[in-house]
PDB file of N, CA and C in Angstrom:
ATOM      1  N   UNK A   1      21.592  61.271 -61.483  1.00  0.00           N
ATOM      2  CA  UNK A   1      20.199  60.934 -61.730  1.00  0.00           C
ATOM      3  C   UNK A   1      19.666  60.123 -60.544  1.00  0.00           C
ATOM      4  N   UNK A   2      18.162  60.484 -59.941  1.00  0.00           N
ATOM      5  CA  UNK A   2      18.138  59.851 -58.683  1.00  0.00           C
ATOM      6  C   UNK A   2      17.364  58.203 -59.539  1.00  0.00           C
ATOM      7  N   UNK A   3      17.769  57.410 -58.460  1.00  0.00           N
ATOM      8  CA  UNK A   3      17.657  56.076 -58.477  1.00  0.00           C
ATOM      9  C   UNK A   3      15.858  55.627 -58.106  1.00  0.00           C
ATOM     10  N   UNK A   4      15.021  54.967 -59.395  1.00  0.00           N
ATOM     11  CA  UNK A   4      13.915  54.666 -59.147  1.00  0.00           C
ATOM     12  C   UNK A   4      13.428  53.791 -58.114  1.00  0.00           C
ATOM     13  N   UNK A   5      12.522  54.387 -57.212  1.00  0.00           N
ATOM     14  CA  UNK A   5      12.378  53.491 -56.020  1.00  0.00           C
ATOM     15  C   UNK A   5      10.781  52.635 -56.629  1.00  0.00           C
ATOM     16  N   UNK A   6      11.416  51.223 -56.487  1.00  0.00           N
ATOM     17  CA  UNK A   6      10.523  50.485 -56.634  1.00  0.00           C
ATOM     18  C   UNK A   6       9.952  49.656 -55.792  1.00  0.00           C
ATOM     19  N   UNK A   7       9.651  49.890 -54.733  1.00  0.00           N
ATOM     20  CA  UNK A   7       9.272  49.740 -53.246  1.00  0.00           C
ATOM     21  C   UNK A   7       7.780  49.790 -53.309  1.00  0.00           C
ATOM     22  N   UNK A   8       6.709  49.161 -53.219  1.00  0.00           N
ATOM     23  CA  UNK A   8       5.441  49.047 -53.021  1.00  0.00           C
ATOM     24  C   UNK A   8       4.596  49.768 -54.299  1.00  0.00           C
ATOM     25  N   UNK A   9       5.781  48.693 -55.829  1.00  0.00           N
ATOM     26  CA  UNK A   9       5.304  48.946 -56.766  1.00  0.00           C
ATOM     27  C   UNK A   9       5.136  47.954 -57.167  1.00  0.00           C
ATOM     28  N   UNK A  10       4.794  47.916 -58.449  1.00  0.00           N
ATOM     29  CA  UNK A  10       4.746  46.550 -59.341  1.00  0.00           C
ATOM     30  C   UNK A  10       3.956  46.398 -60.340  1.00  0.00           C
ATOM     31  N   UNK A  11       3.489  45.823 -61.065  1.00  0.00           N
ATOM     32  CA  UNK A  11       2.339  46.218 -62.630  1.00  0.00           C
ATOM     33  C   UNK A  11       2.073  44.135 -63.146  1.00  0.00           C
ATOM     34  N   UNK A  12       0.731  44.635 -63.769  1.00  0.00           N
ATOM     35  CA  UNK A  12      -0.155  43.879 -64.158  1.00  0.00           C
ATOM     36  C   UNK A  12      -0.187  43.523 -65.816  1.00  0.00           C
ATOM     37  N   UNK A  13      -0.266  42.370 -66.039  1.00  0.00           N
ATOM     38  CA  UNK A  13       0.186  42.549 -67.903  1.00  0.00           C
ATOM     39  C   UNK A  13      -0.548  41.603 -68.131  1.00  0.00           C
ATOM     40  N   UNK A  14      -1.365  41.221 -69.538  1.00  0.00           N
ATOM     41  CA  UNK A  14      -2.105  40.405 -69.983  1.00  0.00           C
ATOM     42  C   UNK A  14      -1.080  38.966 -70.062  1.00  0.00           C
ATOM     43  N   UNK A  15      -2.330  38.129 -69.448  1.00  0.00           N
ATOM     44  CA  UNK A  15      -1.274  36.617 -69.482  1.00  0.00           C
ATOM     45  C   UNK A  15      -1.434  36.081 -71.106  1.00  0.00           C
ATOM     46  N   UNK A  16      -0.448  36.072 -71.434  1.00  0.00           N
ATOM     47  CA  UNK A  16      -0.418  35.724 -72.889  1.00  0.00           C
ATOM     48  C   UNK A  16      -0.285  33.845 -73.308  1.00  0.00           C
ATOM     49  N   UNK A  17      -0.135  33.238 -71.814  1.00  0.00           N
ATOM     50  CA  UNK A  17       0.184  31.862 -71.335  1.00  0.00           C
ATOM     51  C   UNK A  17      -1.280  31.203 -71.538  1.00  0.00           C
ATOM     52  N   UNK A  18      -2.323  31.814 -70.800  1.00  0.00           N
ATOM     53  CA  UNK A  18      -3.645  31.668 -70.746  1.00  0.00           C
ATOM     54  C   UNK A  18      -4.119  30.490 -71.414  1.00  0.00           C
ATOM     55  N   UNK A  19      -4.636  29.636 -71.435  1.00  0.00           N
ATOM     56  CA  UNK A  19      -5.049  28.799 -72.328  1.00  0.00           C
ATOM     57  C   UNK A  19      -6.904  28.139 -72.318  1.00  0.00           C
ATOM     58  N   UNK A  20      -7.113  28.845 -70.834  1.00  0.00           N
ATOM     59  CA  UNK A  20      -8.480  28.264 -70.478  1.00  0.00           C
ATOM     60  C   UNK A  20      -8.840  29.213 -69.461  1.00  0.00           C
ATOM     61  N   UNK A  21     -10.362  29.506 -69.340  1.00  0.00           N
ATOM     62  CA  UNK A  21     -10.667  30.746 -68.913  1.00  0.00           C
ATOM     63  C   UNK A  21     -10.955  30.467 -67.136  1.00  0.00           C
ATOM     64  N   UNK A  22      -9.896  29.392 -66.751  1.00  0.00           N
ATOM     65  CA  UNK A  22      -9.561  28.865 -65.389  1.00  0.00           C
ATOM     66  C   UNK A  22      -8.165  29.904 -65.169  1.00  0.00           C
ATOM     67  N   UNK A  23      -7.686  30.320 -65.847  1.00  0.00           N
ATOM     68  CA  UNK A  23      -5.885  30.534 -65.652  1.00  0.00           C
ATOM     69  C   UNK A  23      -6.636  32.445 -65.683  1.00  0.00           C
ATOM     70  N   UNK A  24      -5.450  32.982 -65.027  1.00  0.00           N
ATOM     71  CA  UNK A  24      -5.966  34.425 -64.604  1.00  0.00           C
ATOM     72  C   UNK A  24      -5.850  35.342 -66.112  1.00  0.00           C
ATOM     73  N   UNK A  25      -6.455  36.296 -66.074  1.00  0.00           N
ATOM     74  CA  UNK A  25      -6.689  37.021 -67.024  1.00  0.00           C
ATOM     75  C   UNK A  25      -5.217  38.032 -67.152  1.00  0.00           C
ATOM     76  N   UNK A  26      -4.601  38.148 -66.309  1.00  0.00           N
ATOM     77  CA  UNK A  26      -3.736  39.242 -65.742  1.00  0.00           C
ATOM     78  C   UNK A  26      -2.277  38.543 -65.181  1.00  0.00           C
ATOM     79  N   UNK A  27      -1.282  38.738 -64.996  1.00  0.00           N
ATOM     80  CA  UNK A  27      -0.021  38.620 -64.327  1.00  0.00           C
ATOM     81  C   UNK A  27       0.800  39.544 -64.053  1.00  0.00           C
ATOM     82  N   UNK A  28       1.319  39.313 -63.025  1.00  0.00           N
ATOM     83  CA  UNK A  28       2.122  40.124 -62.607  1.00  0.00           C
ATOM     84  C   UNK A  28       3.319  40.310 -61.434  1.00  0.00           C
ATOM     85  N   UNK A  29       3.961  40.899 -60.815  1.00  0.00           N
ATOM     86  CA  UNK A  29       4.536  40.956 -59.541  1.00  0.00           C
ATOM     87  C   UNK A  29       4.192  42.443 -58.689  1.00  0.00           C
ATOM     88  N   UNK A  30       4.463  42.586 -57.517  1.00  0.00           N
ATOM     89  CA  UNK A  30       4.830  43.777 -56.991  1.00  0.00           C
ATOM     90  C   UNK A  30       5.826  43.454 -55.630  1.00  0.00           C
ATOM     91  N   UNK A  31       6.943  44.430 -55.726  1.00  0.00           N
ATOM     92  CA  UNK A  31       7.739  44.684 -54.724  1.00  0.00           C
ATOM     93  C   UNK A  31       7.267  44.697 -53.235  1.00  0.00           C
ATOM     94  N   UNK A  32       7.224  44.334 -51.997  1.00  0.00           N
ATOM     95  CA  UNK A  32       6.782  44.990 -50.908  1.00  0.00           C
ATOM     96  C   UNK A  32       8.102  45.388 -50.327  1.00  0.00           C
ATOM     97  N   UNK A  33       7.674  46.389 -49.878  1.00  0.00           N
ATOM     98  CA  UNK A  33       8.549  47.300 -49.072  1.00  0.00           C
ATOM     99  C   UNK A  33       8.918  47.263 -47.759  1.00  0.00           C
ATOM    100  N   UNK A  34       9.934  47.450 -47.091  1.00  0.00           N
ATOM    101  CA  UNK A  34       9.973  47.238 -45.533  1.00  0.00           C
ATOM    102  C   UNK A  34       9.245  48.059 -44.686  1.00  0.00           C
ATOM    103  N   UNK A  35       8.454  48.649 -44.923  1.00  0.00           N
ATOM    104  CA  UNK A  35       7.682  50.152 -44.373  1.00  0.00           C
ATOM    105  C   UNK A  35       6.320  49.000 -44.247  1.00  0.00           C
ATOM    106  N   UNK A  36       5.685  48.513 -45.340  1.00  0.00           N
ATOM    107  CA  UNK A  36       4.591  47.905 -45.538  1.00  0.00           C
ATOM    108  C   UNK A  36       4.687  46.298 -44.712  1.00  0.00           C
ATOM    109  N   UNK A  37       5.936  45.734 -44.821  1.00  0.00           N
ATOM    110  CA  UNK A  37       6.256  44.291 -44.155  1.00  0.00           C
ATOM    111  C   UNK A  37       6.590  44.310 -42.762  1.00  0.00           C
ATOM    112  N   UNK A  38       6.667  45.278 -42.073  1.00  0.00           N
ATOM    113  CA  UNK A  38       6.899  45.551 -40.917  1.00  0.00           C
ATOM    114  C   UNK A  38       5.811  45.530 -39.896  1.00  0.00           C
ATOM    115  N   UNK A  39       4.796  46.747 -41.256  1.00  0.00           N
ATOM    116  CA  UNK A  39       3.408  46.854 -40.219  1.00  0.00           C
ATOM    117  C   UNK A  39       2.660  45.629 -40.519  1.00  0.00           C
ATOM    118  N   UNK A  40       2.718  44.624 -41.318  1.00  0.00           N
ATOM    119  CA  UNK A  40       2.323  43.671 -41.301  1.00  0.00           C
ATOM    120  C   UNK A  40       2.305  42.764 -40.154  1.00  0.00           C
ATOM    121  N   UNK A  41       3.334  42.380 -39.968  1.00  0.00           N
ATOM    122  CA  UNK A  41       4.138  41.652 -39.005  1.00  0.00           C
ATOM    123  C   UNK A  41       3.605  42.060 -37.661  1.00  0.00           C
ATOM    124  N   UNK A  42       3.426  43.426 -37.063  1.00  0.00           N
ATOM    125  CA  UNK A  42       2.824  44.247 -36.482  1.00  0.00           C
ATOM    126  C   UNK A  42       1.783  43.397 -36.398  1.00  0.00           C
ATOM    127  N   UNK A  43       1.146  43.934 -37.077  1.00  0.00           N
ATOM    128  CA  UNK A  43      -0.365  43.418 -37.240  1.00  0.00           C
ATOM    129  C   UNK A  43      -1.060  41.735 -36.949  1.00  0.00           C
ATOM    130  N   UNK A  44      -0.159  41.151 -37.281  1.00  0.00           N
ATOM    131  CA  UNK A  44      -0.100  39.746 -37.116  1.00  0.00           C
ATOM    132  C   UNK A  44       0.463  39.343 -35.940  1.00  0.00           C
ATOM    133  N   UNK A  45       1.440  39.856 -35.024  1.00  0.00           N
ATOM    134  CA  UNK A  45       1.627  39.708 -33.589  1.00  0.00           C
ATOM    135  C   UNK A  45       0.256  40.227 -33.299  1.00  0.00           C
ATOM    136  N   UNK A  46      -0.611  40.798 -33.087  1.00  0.00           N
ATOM    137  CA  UNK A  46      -1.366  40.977 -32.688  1.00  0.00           C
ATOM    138  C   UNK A  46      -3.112  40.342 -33.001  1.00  0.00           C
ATOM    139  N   UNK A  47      -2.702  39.719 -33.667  1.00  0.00           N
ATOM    140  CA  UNK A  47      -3.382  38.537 -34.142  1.00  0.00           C
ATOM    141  C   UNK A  47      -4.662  39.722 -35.117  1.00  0.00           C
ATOM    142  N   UNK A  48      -4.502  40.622 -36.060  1.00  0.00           N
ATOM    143  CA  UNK A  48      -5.350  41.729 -36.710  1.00  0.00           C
ATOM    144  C   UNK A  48      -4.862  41.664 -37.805  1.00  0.00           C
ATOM    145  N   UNK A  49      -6.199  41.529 -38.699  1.00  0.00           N
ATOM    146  CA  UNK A  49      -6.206  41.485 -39.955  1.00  0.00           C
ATOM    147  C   UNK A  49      -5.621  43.124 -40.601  1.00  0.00           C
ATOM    148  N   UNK A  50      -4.916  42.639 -41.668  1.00  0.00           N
ATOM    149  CA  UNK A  50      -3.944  43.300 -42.249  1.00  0.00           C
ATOM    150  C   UNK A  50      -5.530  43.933 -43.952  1.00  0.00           C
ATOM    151  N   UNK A  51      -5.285  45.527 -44.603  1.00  0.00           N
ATOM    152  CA  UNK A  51      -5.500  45.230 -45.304  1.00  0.00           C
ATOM    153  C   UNK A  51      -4.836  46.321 -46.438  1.00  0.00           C
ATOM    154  N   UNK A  52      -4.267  45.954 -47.595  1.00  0.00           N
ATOM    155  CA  UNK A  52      -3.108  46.875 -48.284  1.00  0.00           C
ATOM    156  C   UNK A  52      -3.907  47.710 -49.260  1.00  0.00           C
ATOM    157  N   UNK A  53      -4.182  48.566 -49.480  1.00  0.00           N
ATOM    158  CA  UNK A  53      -4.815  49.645 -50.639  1.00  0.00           C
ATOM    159  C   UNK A  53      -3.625  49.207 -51.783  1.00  0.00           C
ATOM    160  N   UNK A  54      -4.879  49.021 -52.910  1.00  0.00           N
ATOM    161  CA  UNK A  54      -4.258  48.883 -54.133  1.00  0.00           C
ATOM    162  C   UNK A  54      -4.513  50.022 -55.034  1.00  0.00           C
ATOM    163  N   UNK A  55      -3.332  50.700 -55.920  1.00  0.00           N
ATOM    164  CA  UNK A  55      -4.198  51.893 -56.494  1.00  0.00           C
ATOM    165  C   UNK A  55      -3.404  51.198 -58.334  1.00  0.00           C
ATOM    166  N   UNK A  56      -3.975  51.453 -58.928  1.00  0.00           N
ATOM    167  CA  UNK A  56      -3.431  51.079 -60.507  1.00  0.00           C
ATOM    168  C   UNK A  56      -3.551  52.187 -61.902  1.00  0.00           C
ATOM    169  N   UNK A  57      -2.666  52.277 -62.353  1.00  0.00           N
ATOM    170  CA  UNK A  57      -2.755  52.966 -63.589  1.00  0.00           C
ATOM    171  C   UNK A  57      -2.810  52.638 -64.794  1.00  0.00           C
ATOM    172  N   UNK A  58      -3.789  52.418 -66.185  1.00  0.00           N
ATOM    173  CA  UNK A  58      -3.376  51.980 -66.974  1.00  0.00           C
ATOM    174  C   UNK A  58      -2.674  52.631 -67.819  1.00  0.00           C
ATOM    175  N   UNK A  59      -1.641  51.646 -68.627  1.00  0.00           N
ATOM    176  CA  UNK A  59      -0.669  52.118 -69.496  1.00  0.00           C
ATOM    177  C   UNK A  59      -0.332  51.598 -70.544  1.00  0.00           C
ATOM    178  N   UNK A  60       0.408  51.859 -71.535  1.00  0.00           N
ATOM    179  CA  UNK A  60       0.359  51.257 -72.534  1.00  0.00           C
ATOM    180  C   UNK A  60       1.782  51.131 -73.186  1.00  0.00           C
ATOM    181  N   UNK A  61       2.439  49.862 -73.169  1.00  0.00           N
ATOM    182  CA  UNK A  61       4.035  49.733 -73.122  1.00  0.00           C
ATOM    183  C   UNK A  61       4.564  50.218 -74.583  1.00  0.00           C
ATOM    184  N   UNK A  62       5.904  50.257 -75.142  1.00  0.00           N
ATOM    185  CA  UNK A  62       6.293  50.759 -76.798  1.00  0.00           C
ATOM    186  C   UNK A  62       5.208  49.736 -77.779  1.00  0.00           C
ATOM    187  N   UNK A  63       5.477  48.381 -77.658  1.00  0.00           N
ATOM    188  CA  UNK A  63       4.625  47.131 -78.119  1.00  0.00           C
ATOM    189  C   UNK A  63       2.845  47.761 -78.085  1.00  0.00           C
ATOM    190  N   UNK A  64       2.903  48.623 -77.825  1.00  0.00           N
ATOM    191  CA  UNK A  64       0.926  48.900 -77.579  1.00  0.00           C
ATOM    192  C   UNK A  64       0.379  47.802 -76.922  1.00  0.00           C
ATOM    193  N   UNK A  65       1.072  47.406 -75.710  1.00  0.00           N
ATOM    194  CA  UNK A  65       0.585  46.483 -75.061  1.00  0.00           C
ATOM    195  C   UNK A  65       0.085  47.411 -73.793  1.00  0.00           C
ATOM    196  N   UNK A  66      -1.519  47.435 -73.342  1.00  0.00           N
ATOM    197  CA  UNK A  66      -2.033  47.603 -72.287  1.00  0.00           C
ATOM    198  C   UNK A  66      -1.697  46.894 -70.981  1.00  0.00           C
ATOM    199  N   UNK A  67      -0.846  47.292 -70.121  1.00  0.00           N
ATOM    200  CA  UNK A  67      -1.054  47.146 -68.563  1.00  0.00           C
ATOM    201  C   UNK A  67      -0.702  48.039 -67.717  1.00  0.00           C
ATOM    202  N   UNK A  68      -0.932  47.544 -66.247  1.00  0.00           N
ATOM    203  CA  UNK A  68      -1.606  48.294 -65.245  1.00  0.00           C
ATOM    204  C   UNK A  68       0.060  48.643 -64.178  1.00  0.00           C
ATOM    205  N   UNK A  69       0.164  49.584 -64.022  1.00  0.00           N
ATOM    206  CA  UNK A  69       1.206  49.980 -62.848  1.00  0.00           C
ATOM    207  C   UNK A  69       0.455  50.395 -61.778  1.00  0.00           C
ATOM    208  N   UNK A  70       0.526  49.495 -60.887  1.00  0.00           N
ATOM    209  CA  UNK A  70       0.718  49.288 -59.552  1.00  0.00           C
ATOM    210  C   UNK A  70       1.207  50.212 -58.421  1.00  0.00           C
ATOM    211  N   UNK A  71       0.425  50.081 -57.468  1.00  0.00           N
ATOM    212  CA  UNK A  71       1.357  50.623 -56.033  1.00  0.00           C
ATOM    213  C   UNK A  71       0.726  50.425 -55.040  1.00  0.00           C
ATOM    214  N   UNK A  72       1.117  49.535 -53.834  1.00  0.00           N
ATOM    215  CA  UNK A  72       0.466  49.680 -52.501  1.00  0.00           C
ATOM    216  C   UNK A  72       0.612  50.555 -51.408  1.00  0.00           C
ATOM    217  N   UNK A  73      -0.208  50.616 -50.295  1.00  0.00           N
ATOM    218  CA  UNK A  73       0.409  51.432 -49.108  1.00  0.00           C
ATOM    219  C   UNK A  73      -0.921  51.230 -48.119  1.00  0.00           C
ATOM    220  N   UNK A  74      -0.648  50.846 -47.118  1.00  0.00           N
ATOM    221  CA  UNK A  74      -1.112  50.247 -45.996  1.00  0.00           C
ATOM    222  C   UNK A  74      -2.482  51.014 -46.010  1.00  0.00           C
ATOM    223  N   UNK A  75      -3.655  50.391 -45.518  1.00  0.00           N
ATOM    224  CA  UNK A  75      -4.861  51.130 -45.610  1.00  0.00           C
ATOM    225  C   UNK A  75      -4.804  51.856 -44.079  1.00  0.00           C
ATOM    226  N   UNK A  76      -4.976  52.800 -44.007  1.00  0.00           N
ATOM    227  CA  UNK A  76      -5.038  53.210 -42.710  1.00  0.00           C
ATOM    228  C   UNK A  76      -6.167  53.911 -41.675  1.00  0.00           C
ATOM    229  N   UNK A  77      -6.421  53.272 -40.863  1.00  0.00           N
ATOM    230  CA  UNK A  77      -7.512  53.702 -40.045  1.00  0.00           C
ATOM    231  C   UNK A  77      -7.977  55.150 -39.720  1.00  0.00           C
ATOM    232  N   UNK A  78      -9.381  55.773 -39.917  1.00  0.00           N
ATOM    233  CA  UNK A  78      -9.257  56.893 -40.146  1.00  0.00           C
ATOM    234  C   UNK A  78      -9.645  57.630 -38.786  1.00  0.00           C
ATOM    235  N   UNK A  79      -9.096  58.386 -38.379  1.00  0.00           N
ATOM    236  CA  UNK A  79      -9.406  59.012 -37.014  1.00  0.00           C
ATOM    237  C   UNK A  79     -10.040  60.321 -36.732  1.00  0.00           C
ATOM    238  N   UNK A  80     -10.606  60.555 -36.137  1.00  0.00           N
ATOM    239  CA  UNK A  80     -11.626  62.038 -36.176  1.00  0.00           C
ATOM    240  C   UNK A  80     -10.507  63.013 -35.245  1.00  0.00           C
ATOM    241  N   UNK A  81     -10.852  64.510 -34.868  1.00  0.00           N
ATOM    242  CA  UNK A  81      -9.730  65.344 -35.189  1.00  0.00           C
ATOM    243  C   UNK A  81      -8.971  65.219 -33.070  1.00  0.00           C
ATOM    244  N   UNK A  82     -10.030  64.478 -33.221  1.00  0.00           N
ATOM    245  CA  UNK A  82      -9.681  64.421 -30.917  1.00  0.00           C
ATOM    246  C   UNK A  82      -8.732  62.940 -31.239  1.00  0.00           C
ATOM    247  N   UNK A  83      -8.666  62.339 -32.483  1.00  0.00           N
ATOM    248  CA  UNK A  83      -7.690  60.592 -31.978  1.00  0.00           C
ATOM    249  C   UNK A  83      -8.418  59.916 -31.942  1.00  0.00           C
ATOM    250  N   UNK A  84      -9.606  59.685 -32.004  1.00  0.00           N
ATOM    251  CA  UNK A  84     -10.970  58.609 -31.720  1.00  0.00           C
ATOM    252  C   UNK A  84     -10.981  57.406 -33.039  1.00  0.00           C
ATOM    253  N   UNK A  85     -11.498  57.153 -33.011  1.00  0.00           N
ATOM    254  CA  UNK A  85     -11.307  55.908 -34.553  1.00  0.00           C
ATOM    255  C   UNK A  85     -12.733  56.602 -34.985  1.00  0.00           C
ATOM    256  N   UNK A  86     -12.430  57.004 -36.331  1.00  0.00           N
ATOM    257  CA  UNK A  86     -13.600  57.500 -36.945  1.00  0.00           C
ATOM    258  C   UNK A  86     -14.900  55.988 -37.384  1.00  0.00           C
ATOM    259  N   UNK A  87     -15.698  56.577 -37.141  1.00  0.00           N
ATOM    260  CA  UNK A  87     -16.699  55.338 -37.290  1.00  0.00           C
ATOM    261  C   UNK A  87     -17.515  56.237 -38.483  1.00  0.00           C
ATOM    262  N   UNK A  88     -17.685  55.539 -39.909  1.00  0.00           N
ATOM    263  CA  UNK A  88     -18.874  56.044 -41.142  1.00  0.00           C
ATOM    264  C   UNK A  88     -20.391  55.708 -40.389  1.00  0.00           C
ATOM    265  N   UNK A  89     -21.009  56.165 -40.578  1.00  0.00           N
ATOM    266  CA  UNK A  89     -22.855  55.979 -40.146  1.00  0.00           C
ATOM    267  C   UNK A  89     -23.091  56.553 -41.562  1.00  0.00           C
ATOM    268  N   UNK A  90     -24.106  55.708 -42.014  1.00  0.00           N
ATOM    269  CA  UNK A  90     -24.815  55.643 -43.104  1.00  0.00           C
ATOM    270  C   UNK A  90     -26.144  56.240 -42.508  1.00  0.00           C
ATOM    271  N   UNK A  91     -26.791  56.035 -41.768  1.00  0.00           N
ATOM    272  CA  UNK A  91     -27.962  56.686 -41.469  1.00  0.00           C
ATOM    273  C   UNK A  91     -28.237  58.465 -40.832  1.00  0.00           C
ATOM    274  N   UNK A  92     -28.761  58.889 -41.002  1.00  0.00           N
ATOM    275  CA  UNK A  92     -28.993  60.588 -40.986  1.00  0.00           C
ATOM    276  C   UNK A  92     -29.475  60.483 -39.630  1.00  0.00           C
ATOM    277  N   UNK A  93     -28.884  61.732 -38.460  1.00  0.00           N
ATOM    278  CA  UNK A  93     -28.845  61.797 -37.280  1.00  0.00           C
ATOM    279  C   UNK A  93     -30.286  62.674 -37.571  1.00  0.00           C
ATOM    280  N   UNK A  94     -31.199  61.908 -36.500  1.00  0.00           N
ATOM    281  CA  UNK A  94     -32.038  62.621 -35.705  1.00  0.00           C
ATOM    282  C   UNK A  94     -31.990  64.136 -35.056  1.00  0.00           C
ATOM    283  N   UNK A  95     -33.030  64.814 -35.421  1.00  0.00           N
ATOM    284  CA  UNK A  95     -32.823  66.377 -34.944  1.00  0.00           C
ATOM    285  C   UNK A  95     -32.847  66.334 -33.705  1.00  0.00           C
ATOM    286  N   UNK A  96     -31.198  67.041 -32.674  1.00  0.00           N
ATOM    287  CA  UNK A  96     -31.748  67.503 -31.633  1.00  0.00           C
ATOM    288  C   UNK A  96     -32.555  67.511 -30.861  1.00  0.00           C
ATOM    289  N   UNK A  97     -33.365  66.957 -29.650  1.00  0.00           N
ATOM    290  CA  UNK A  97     -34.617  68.283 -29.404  1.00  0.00           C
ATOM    291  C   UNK A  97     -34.753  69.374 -29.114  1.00  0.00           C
ATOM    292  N   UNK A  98     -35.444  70.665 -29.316  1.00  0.00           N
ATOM    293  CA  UNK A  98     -35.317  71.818 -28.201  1.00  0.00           C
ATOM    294  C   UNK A  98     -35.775  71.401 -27.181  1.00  0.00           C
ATOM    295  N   UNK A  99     -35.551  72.301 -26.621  1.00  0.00           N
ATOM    296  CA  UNK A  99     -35.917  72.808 -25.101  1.00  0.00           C
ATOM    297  C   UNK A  99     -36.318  73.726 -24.923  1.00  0.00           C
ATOM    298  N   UNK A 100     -37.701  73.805 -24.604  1.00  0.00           N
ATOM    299  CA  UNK A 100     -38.615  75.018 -24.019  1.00  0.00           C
ATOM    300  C   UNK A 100     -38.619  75.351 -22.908  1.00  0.00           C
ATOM    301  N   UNK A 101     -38.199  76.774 -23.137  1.00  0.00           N
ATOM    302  CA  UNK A 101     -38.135  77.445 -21.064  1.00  0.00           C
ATOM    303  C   UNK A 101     -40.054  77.264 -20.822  1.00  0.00           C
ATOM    304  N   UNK A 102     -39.332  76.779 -19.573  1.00  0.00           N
ATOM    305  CA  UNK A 102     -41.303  76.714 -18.578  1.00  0.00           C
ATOM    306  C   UNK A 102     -41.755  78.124 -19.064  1.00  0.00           C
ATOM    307  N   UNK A 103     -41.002  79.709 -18.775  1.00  0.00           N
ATOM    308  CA  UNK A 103     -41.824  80.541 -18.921  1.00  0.00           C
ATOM    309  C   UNK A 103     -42.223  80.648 -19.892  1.00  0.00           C
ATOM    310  N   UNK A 104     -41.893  80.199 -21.129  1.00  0.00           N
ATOM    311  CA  UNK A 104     -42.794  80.499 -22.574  1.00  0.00           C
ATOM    312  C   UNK A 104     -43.772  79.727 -22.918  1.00  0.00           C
ATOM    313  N   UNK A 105     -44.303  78.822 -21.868  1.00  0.00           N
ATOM    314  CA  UNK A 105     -45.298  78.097 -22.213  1.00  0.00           C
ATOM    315  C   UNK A 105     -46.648  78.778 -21.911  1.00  0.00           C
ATOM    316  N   UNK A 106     -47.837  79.130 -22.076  1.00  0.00           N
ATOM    317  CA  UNK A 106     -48.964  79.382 -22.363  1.00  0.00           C
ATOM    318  C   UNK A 106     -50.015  78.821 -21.138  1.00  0.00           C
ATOM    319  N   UNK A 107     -49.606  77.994 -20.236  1.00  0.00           N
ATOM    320  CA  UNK A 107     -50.045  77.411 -19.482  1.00  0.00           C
ATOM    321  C   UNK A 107     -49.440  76.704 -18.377  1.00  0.00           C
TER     322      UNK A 107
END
């Protein structure tokens, strides 16, 4: 039977400790992985902010207790298809102009 890799996992469970609506709603742990702590480290020699994608599932344990399973993995910079660092623009590109040959002008 293969062996569960729990490497840039981890899950979220209602704090049942809670006593005042100062203390977190949620608890939990997650594993980091040497894949993820590496490029960190990376990142931090180079004095660049690090940032980890969180993705979560909810679930619901034998107890019918609701919480969240976990998993990270490095957010990664998105690149256009030449290697360039893709940049999002929110604003709608301006049409072109044509170009009119001199001879079709009228005058």
């Amino acid at each position: 039977m293969p062996e569960y890799n729990n490497n840039n996992r981890g899950g979220l469970w209602t704090n049942k400790d809670a006593t005042s609506d100062k203390h977190p709603t949620f608890t939990g742990k997650v594993t980091i992985g040497v894949d993820i702590l590496k490029e960190l480290v990376e990142l931090a020699k180079n004095k660049e902010e690090a940032t980890v994608r969180i993705a979560a599932w909810k679930k619901t344990d034998g107890s019918n207790n609701d919480w969240f399973s976990l998993e990270l993995s490095p957010q990664r910079k998105r690149k256009t298809s030449d290697g360039e660092p893709y940049v999002q623009s929110y604003k709608k590109a301006a049409p072109e102009p044509q170009s009119i040959p001199d001879d079709d002008l009228p005058f």
